[in-house]
C-alpha atoms as a PDB file:
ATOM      1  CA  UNK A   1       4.645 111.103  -2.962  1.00  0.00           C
ATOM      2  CA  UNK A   2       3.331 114.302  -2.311  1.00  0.00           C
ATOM      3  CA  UNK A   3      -0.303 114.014  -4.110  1.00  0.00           C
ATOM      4  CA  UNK A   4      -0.570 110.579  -2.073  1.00  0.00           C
ATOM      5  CA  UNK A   5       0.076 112.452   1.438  1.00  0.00           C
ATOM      6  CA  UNK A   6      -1.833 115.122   0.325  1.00  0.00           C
ATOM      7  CA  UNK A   7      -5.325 113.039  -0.691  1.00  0.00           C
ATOM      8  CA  UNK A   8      -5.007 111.422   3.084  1.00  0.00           C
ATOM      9  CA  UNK A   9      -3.681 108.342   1.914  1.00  0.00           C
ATOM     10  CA  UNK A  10      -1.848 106.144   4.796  1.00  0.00           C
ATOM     11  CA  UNK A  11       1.322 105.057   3.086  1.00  0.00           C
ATOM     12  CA  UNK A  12       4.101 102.356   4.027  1.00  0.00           C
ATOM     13  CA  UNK A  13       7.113 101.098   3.067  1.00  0.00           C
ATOM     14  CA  UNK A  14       7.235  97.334   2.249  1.00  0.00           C
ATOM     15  CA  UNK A  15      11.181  96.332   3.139  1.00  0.00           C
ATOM     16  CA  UNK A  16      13.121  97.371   5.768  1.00  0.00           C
ATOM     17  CA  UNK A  17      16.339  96.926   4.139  1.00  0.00           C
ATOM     18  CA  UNK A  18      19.606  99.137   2.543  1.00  0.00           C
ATOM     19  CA  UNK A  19      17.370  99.705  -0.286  1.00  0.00           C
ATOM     20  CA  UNK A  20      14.387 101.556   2.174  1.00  0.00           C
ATOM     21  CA  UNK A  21      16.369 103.530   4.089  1.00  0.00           C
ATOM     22  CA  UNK A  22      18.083 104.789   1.382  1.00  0.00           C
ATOM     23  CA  UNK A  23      15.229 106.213  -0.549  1.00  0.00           C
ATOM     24  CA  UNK A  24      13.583 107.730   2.751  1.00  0.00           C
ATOM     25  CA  UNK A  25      16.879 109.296   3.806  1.00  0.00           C
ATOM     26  CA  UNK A  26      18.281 110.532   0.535  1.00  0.00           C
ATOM     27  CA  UNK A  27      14.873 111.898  -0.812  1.00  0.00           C
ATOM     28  CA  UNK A  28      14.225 113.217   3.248  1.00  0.00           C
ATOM     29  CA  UNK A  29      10.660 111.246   2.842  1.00  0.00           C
ATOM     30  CA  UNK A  30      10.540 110.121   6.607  1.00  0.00           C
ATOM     31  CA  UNK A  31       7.045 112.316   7.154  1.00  0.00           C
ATOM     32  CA  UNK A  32       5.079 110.546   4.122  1.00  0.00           C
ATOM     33  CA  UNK A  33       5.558 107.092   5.683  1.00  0.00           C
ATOM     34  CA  UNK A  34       3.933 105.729   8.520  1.00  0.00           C
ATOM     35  CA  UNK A  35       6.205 102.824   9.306  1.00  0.00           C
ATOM     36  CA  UNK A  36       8.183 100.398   7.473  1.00  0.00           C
ATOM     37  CA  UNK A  37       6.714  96.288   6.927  1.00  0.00           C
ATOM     38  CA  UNK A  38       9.331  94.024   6.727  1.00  0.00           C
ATOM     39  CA  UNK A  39       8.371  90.237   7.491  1.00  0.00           C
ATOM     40  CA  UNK A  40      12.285  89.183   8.939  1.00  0.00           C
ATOM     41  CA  UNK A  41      11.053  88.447  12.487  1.00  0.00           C
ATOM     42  CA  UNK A  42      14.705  89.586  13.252  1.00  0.00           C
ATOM     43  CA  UNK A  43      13.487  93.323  12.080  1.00  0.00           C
ATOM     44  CA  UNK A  44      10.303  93.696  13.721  1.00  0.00           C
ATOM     45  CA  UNK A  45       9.899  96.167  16.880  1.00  0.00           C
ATOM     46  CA  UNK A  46      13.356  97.520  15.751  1.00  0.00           C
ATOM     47  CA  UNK A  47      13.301 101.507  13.845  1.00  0.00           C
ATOM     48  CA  UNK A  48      15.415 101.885  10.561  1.00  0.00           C
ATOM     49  CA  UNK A  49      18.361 103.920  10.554  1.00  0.00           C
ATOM     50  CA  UNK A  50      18.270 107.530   9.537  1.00  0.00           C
ATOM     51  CA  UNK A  51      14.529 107.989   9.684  1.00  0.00           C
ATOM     52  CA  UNK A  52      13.672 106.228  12.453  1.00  0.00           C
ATOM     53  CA  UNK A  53      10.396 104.758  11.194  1.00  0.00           C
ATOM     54  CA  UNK A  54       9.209 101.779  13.189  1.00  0.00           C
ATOM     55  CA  UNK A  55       9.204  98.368  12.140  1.00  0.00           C
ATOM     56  CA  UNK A  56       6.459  96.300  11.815  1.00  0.00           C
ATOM     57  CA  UNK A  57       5.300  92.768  10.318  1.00  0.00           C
ATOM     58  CA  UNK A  58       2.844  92.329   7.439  1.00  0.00           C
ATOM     59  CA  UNK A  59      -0.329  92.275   9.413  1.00  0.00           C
ATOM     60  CA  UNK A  60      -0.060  96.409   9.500  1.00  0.00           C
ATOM     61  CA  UNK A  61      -0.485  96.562   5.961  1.00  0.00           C
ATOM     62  CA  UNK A  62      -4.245  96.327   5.945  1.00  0.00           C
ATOM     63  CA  UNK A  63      -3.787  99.425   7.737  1.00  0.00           C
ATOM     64  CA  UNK A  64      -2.423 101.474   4.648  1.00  0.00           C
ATOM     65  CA  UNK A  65      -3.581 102.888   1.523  1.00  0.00           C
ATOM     66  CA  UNK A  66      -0.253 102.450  -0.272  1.00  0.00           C
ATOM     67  CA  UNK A  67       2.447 100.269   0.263  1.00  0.00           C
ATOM     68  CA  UNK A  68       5.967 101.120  -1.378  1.00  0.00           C
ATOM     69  CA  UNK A  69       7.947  98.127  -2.416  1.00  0.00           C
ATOM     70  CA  UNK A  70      11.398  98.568  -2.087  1.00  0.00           C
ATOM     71  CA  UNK A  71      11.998  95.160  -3.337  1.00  0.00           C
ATOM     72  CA  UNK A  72      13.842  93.347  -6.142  1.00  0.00           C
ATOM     73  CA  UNK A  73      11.313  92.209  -8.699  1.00  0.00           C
ATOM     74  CA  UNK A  74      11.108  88.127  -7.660  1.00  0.00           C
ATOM     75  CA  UNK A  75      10.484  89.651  -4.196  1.00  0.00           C
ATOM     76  CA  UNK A  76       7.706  91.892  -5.235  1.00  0.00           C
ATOM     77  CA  UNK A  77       5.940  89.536  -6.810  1.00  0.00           C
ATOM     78  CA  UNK A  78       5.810  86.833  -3.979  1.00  0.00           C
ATOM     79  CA  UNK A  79       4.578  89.853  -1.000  1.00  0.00           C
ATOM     80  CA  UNK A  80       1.949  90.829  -3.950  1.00  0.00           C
ATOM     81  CA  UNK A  81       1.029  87.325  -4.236  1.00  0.00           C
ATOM     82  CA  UNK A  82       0.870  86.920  -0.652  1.00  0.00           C
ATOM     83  CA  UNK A  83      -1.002  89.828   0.307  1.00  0.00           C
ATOM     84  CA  UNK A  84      -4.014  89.524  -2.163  1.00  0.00           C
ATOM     85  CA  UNK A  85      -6.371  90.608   0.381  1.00  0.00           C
ATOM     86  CA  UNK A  86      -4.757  94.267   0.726  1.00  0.00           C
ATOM     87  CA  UNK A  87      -5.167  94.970  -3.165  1.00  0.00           C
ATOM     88  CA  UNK A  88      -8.481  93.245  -2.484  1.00  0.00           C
ATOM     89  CA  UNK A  89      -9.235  95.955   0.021  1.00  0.00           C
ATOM     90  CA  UNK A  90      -8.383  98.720  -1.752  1.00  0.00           C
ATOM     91  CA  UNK A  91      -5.222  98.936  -1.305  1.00  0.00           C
ATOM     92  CA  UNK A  92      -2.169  99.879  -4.048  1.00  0.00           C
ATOM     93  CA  UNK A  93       1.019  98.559  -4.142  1.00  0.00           C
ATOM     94  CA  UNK A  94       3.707 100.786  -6.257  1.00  0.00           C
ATOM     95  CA  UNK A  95       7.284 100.124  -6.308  1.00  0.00           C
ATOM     96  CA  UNK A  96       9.936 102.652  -5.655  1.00  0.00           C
ATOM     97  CA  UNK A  97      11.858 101.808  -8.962  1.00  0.00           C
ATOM     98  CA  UNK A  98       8.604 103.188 -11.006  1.00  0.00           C
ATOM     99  CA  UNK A  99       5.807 104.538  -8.541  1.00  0.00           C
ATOM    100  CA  UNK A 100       3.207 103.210 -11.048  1.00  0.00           C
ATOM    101  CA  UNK A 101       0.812 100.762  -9.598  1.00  0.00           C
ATOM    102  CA  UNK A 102       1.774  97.034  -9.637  1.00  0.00           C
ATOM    103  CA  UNK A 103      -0.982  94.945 -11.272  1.00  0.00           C
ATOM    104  CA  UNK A 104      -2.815  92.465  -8.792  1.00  0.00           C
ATOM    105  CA  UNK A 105      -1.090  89.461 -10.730  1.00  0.00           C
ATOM    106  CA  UNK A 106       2.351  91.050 -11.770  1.00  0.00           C
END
């Protein structure tokens, strides 16, 4: 996470659920992300607990360098396939379980 915030990459989270916060709070990563993209119109314009980090839907993301998926596997793959245009871009998706890149067509 570091090297990422380091180079002057923008990076997001991609889920604003238990699974988010968690890894923000417990690893005390609140300053590498610049808000959380969750796309539960229920979630949006609200902050998530512990960090604080605003809420936003998915039309931030071609804002960001990185996005950090903090999502089960099924769900990764349909906000990947959704948001071709991002990796299109430039941009990287990685997933918290193994902060490798996720390939365009995982």
């Amino acid at each position: 996470m570091a090297s990422l915030c380091t180079s002057g990459q923008k990076i997001g989270m991609f889920g604003a659920g238990h699974l988010a916060a968690k890894f923000i709070n417990l690893f005390e990563l609140k300053e590498y992300f610049k808000y959380v993209i969750d796309d539960d119109p229920k979630k949006r314009g609200l902050r998530m607990p512990g960090s604080e980090l605003p809420i936003f839907g998915s039309d931030m993301l071609e804002s960001l360098d990185v996005c950090m998926l903090s999502l089960n596997p099924e769900s990764e793959k349909k906000v990947i396939a959704k948001n071709q245009s991002f990796i299109q871009s430039g941009g990287q998706f990685k997933s918290i379980f193994t902060l490798s890149p996720l390939p365009a067509n995982f």
